[in-house]
PDB file of N, CA and C in Angstrom:
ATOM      1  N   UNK A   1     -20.363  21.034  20.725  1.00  0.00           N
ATOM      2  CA  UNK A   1     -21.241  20.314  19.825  1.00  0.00           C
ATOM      3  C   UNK A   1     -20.947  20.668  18.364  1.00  0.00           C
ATOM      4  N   UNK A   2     -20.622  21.938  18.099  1.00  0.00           N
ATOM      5  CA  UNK A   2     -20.142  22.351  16.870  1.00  0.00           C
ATOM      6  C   UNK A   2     -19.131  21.701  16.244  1.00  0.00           C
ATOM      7  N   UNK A   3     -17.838  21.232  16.966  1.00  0.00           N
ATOM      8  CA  UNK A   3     -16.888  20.684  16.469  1.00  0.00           C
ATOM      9  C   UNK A   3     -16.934  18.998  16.282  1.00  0.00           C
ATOM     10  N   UNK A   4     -17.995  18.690  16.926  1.00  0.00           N
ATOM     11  CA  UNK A   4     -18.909  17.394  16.936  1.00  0.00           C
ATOM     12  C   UNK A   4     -19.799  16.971  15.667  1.00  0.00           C
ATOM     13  N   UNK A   5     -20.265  17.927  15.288  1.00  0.00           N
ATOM     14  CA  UNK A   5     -20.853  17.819  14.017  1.00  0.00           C
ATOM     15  C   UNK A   5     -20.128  17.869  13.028  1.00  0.00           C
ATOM     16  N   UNK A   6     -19.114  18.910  12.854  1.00  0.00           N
ATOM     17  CA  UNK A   6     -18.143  19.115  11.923  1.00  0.00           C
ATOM     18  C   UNK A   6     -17.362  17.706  12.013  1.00  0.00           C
ATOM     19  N   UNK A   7     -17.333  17.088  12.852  1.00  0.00           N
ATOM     20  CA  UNK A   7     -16.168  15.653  12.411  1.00  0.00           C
ATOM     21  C   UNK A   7     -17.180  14.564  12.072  1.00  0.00           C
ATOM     22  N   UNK A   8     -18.282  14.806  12.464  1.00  0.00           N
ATOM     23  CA  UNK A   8     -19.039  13.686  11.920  1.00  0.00           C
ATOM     24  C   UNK A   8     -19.426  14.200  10.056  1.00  0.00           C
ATOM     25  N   UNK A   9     -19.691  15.151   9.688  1.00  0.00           N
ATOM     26  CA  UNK A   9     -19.922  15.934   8.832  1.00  0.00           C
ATOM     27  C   UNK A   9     -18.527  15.273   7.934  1.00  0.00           C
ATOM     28  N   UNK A  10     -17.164  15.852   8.756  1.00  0.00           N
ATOM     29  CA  UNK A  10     -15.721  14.962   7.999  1.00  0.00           C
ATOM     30  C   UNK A  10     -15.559  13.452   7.442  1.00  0.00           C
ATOM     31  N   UNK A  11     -16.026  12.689   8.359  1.00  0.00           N
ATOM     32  CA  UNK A  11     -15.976  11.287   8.502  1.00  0.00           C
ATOM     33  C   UNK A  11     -17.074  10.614   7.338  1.00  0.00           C
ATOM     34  N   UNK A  12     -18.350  11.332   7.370  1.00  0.00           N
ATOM     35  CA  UNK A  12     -19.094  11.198   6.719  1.00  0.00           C
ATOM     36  C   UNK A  12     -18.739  11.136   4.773  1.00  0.00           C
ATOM     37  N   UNK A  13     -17.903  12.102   4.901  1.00  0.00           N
ATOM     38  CA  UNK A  13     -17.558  12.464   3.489  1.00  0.00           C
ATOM     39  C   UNK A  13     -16.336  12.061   3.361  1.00  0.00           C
ATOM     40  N   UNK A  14     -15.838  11.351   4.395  1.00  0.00           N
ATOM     41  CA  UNK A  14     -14.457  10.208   3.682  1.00  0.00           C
ATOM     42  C   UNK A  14     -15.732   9.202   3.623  1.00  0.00           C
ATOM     43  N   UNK A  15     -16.151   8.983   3.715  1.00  0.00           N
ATOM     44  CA  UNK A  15     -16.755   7.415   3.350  1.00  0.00           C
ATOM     45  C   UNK A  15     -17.455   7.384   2.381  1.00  0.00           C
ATOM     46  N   UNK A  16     -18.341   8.601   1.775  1.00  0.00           N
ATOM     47  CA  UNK A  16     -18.931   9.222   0.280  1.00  0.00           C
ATOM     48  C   UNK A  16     -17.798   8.684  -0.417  1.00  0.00           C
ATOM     49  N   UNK A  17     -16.917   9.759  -0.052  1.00  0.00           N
ATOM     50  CA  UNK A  17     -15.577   9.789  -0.949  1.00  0.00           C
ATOM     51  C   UNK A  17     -15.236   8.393  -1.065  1.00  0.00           C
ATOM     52  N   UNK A  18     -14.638   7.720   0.115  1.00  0.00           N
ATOM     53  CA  UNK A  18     -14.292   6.075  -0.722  1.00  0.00           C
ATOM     54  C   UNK A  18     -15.418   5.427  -1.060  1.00  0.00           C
ATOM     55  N   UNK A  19     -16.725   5.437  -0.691  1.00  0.00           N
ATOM     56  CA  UNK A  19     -17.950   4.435  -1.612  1.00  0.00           C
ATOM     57  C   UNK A  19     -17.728   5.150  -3.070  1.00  0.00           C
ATOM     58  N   UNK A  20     -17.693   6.073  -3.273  1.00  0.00           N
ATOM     59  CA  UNK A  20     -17.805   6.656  -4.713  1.00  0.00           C
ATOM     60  C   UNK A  20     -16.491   5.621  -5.441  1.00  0.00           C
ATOM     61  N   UNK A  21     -15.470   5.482  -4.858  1.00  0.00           N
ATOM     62  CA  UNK A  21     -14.052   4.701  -5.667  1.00  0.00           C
ATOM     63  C   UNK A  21     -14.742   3.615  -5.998  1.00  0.00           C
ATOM     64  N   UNK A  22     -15.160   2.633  -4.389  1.00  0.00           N
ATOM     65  CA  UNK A  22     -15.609   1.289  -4.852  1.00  0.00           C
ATOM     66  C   UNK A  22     -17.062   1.319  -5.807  1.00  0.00           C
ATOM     67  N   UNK A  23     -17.856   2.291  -5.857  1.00  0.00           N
ATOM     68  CA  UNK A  23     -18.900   1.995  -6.733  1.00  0.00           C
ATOM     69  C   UNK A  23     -18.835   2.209  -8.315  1.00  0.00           C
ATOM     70  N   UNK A  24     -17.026   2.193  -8.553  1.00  0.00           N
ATOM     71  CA  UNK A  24     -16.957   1.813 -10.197  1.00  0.00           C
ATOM     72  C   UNK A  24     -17.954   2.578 -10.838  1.00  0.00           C
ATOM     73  N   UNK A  25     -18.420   3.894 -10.756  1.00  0.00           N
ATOM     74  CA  UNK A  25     -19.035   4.823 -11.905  1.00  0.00           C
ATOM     75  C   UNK A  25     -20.184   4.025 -11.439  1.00  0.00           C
ATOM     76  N   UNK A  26     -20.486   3.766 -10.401  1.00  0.00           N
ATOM     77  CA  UNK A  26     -22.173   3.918 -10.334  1.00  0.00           C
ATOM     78  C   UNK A  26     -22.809   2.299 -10.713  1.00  0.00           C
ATOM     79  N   UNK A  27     -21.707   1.412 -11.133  1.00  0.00           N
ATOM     80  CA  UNK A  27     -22.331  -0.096 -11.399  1.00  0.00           C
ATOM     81  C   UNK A  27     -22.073  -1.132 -10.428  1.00  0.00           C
ATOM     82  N   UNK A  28     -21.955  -0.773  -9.009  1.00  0.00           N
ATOM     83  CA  UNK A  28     -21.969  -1.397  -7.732  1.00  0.00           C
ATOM     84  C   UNK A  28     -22.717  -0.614  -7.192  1.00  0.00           C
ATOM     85  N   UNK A  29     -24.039  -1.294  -6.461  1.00  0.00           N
ATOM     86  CA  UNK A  29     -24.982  -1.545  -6.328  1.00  0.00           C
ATOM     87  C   UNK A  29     -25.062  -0.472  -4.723  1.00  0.00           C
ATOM     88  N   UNK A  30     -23.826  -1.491  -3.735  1.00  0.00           N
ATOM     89  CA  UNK A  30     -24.043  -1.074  -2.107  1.00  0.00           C
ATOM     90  C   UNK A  30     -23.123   0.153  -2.422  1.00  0.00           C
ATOM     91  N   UNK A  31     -22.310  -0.026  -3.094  1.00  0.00           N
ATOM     92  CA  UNK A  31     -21.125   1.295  -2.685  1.00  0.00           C
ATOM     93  C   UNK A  31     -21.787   2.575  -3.075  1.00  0.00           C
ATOM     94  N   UNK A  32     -22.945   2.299  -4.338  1.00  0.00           N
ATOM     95  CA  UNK A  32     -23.663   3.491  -4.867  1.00  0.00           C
ATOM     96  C   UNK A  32     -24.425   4.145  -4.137  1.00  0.00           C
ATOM     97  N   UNK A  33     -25.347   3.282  -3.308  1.00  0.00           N
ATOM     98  CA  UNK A  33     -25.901   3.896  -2.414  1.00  0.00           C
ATOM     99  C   UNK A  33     -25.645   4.295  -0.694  1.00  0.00           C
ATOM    100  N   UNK A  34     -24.565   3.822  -0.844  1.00  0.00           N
ATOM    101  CA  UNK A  34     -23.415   4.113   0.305  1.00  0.00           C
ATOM    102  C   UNK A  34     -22.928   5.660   0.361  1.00  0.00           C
ATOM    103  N   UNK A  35     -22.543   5.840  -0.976  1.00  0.00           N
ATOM    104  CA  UNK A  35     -22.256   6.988  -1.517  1.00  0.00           C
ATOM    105  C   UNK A  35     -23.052   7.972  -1.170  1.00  0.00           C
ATOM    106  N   UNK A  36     -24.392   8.293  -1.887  1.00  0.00           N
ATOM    107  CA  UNK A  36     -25.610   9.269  -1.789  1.00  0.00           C
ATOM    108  C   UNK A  36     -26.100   9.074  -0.300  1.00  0.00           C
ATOM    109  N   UNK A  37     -26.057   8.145   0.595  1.00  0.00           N
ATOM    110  CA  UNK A  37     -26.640   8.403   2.180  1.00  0.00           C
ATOM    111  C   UNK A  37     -25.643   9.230   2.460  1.00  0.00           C
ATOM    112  N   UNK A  38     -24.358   8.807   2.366  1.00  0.00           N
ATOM    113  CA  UNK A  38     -23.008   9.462   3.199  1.00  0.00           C
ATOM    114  C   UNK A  38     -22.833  10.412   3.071  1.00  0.00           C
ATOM    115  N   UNK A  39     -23.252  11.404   2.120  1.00  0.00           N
ATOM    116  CA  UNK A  39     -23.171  12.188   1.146  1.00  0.00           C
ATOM    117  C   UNK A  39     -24.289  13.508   1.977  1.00  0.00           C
ATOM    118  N   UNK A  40     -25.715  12.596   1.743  1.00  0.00           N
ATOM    119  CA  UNK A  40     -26.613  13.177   2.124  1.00  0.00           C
ATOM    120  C   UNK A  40     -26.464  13.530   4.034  1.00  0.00           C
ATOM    121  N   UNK A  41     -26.136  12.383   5.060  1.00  0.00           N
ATOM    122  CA  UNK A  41     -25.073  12.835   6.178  1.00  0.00           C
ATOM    123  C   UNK A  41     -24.627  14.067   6.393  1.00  0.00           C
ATOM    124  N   UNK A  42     -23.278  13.776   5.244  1.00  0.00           N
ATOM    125  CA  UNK A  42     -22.078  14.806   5.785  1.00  0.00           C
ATOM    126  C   UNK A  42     -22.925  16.588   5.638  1.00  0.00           C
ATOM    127  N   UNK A  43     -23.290  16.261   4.252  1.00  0.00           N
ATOM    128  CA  UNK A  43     -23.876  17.699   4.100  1.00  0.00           C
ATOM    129  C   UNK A  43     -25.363  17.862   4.780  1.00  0.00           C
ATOM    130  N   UNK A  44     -25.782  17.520   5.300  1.00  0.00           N
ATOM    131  CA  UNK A  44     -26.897  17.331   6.635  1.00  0.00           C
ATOM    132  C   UNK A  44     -25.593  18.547   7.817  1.00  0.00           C
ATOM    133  N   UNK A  45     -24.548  17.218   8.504  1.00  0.00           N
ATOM    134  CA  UNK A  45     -24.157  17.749   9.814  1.00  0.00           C
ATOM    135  C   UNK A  45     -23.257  19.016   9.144  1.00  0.00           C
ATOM    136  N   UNK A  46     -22.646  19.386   8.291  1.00  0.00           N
ATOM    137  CA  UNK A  46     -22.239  20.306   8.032  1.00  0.00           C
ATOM    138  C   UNK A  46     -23.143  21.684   7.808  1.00  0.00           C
ATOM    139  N   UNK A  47     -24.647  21.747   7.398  1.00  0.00           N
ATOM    140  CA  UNK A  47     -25.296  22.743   7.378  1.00  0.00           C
ATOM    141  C   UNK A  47     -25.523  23.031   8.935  1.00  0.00           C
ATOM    142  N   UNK A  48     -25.627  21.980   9.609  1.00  0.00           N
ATOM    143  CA  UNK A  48     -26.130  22.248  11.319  1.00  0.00           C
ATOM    144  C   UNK A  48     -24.803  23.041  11.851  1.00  0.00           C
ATOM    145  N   UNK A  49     -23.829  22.872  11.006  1.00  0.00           N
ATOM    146  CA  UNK A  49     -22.193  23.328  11.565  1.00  0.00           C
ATOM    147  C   UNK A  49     -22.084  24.477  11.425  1.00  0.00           C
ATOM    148  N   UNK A  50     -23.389  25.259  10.079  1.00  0.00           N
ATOM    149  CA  UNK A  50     -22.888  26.483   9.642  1.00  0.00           C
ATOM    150  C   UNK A  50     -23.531  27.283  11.070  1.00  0.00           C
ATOM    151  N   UNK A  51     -24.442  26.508  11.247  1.00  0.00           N
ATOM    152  CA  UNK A  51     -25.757  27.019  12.357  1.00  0.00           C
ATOM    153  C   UNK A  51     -24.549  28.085  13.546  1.00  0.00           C
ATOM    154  N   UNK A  52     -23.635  27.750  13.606  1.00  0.00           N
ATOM    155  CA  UNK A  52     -22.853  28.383  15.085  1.00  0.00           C
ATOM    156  C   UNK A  52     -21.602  28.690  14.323  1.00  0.00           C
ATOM    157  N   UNK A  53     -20.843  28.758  13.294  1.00  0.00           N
ATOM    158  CA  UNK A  53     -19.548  28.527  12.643  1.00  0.00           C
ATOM    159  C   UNK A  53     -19.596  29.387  11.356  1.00  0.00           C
ATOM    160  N   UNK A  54     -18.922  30.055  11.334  1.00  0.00           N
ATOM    161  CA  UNK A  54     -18.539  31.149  10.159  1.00  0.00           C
ATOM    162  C   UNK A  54     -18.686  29.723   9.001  1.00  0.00           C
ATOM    163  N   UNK A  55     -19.203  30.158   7.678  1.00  0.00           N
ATOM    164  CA  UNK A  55     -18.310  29.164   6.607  1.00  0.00           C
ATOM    165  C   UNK A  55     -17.332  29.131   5.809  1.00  0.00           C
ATOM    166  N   UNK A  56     -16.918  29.706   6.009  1.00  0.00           N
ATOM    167  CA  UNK A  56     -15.294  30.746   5.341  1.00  0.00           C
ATOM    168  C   UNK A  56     -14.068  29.395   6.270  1.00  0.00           C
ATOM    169  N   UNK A  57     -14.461  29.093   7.778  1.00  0.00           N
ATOM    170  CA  UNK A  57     -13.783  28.467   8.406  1.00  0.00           C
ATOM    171  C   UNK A  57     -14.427  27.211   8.454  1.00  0.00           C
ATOM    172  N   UNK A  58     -15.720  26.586   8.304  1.00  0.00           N
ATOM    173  CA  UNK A  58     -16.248  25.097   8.539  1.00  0.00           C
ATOM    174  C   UNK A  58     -15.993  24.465   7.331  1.00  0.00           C
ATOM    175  N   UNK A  59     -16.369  25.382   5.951  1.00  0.00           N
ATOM    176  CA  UNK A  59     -16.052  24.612   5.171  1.00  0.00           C
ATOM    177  C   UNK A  59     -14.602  24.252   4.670  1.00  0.00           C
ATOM    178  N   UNK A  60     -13.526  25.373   4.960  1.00  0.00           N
ATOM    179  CA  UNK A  60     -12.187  25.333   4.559  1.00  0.00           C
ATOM    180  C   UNK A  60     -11.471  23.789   5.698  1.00  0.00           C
ATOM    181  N   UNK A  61     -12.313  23.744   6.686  1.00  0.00           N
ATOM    182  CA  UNK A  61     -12.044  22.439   7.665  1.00  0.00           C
ATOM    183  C   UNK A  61     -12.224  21.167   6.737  1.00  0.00           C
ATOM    184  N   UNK A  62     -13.746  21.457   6.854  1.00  0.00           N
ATOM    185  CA  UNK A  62     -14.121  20.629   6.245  1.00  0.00           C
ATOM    186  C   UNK A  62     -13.899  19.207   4.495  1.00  0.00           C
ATOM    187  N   UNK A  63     -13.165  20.744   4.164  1.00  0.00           N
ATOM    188  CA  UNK A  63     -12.941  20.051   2.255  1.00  0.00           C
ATOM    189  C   UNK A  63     -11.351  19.804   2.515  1.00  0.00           C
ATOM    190  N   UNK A  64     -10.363  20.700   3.558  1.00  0.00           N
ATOM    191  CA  UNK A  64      -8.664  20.630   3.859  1.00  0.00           C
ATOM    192  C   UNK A  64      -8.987  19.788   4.369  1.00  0.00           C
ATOM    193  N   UNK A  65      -9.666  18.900   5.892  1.00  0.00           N
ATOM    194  CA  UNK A  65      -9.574  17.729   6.149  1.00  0.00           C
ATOM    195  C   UNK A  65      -9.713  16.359   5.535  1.00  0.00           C
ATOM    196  N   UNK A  66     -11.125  17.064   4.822  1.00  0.00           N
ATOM    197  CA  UNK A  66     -11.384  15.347   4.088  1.00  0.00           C
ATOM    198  C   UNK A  66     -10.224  15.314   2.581  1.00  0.00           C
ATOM    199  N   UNK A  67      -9.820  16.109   2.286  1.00  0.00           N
ATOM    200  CA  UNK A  67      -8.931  16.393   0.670  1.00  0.00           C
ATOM    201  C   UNK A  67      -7.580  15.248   1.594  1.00  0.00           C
ATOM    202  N   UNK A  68      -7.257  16.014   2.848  1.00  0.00           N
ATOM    203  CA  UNK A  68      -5.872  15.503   3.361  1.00  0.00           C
ATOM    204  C   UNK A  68      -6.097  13.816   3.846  1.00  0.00           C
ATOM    205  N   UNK A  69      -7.370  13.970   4.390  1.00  0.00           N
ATOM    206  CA  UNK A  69      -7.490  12.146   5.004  1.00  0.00           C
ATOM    207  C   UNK A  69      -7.961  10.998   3.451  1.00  0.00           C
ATOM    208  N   UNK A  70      -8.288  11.529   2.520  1.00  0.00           N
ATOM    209  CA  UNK A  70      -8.996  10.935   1.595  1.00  0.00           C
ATOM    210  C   UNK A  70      -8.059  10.452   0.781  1.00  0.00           C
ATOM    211  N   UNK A  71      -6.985  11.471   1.201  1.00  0.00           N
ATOM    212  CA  UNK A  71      -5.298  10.993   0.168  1.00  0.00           C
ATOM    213  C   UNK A  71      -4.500  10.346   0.770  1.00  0.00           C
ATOM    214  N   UNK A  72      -4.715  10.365   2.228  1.00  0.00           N
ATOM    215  CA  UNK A  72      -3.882   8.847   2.934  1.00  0.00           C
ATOM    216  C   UNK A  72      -4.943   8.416   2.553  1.00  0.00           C
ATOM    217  N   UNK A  73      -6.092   7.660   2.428  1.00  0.00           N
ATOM    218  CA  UNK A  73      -6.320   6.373   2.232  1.00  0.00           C
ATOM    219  C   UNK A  73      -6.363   6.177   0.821  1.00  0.00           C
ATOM    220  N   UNK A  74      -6.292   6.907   0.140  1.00  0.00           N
ATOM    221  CA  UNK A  74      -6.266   6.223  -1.166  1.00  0.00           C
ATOM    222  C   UNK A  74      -4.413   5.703  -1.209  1.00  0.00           C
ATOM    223  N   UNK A  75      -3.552   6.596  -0.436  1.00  0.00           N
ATOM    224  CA  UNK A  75      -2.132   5.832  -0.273  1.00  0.00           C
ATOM    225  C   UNK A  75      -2.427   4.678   0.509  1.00  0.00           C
ATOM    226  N   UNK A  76      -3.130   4.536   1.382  1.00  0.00           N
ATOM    227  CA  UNK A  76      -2.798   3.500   2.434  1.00  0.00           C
ATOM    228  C   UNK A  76      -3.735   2.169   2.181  1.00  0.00           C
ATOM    229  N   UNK A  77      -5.111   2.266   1.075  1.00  0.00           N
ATOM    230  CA  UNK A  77      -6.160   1.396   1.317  1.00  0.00           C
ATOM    231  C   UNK A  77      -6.043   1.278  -0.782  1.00  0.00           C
ATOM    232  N   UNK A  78      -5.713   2.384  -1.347  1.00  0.00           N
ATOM    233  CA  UNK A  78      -6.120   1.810  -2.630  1.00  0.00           C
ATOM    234  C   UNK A  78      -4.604   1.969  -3.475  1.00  0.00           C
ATOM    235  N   UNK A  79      -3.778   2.102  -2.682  1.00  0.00           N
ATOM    236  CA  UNK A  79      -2.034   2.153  -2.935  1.00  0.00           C
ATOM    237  C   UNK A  79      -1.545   3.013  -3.826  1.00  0.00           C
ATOM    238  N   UNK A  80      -2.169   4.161  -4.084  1.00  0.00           N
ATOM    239  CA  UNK A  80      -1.996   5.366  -4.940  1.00  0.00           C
ATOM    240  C   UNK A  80      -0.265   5.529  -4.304  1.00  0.00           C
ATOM    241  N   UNK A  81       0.341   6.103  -5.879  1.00  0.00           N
ATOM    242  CA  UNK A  81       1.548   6.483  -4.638  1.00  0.00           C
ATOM    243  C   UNK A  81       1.900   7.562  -3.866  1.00  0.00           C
ATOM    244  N   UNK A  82       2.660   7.696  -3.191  1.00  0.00           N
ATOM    245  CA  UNK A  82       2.934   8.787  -2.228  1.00  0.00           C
ATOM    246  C   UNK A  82       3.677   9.615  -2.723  1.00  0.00           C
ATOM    247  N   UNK A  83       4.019  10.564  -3.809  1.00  0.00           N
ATOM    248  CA  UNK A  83       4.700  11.011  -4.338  1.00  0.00           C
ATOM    249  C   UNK A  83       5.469  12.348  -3.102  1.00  0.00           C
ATOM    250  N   UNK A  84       6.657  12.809  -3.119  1.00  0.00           N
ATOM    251  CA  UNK A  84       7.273  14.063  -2.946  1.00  0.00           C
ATOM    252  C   UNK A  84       6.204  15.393  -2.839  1.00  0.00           C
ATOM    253  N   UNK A  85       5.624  15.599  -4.149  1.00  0.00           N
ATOM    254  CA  UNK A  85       5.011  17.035  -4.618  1.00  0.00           C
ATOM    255  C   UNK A  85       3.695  16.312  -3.916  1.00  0.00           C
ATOM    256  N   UNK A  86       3.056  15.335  -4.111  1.00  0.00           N
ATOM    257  CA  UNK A  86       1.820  15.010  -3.333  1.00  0.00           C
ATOM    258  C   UNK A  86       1.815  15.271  -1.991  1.00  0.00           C
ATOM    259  N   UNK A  87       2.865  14.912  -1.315  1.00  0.00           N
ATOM    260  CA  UNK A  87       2.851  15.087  -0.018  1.00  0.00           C
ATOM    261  C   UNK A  87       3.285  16.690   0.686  1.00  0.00           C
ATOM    262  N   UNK A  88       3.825  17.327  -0.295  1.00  0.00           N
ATOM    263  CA  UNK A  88       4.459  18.473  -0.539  1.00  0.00           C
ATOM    264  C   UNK A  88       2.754  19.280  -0.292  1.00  0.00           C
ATOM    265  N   UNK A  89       1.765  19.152  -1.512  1.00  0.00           N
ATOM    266  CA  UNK A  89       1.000  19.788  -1.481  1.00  0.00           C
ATOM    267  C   UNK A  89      -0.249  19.655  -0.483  1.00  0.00           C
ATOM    268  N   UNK A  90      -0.167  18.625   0.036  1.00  0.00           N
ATOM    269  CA  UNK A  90      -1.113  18.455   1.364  1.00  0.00           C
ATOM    270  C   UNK A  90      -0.817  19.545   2.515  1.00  0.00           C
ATOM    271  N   UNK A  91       0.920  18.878   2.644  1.00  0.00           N
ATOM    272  CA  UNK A  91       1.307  19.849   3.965  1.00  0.00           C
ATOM    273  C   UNK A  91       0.467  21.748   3.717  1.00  0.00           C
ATOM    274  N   UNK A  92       0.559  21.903   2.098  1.00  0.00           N
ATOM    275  CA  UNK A  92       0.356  23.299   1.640  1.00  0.00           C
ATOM    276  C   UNK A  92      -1.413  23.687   2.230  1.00  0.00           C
ATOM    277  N   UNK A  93      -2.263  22.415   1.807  1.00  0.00           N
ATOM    278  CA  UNK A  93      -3.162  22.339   2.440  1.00  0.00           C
ATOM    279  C   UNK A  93      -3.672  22.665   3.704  1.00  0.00           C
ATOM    280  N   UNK A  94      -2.760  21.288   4.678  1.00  0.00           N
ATOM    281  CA  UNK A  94      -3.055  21.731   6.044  1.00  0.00           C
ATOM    282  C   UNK A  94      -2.415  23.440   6.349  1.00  0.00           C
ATOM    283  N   UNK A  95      -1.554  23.838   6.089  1.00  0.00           N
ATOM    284  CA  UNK A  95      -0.820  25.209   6.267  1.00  0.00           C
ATOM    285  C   UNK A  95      -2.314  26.148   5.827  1.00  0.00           C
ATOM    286  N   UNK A  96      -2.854  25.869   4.731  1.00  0.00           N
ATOM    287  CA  UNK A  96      -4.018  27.031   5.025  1.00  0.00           C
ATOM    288  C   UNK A  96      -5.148  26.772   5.209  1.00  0.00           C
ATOM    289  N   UNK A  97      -5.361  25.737   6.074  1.00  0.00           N
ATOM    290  CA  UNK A  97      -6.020  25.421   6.970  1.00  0.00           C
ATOM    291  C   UNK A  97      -5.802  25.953   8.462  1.00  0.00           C
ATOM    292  N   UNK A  98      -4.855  25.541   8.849  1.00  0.00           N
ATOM    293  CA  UNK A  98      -4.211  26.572  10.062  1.00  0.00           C
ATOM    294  C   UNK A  98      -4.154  27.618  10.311  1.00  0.00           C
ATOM    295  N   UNK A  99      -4.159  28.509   8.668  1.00  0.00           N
ATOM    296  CA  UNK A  99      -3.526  29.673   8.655  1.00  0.00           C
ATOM    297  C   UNK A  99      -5.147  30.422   8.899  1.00  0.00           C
ATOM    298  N   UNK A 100      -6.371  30.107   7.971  1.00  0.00           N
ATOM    299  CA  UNK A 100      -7.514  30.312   7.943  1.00  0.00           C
ATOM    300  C   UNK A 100      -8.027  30.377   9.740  1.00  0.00           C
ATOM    301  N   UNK A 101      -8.015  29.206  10.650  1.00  0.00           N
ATOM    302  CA  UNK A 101      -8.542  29.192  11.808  1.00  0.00           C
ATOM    303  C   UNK A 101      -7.494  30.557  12.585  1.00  0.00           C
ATOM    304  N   UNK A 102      -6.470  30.734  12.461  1.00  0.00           N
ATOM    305  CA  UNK A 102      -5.689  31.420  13.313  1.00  0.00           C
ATOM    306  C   UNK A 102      -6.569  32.902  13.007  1.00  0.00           C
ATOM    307  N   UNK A 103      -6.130  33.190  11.691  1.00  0.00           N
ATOM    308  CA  UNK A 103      -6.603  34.412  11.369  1.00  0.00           C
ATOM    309  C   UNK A 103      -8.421  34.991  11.811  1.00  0.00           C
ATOM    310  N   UNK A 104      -9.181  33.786  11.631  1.00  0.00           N
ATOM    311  CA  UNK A 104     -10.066  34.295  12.467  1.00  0.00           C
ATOM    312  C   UNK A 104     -10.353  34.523  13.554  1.00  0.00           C
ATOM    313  N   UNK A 105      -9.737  33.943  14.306  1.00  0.00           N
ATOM    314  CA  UNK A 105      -9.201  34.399  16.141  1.00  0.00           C
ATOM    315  C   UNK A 105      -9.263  35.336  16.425  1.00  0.00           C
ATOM    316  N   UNK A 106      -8.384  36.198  15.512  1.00  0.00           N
ATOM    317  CA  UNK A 106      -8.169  37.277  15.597  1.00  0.00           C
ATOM    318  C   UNK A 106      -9.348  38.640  15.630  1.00  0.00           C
TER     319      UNK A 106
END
């Protein structure tokens, strides 16, 4: 259930994240308040996440996932480009993301 919340918690805050693009600084109307529910959501299922989940590891999920999915769609949905060093620094992302879950295993 933990890792259940945490992706809804994820999903939640790609969609903050893209209503915030389409609501143009706040002068579109649905995307604005698209924004602040989604918003209000993610950080809802993410406090229930801390409930069972170190936050050292939910939130480093949490901000490395949505940072990495939020930059394909702004490549894939708002055609940002895909640069070398952009894609360079994601991979750097997911890497301590990985590196973070392993080490607490331990």
């Amino acid at each position: 259930m933990t890792w259940l919340t945490l992706t809804g918690a994820i999903l939640f805050e790609l969609a903050g994240t893209t209503a915030m693009k389409l609501s143009e600084g706040f002068t579109r109307l649905l995307p604005s308040v698209a924004l602040v529910v989604c918003y209000a959501i993610s950080f809802t299922l993410l406090t229930l996440t801390l409930k069972k989940m170190d936050v050292s590891i939910a939130y480093a999920i949490w901000s490395g996932a949505g940072t990495v999915l939020i930059t394909v769609i702004g490549i894939l949905v708002f055609k940002e480009p895909a640069t070398l060093l952009k894609v360079l620094c994601i991979a750097l992302i997911v890497a301590g993301v990985v590196g973070l879950n392993l080490l607490s295993k331990q």
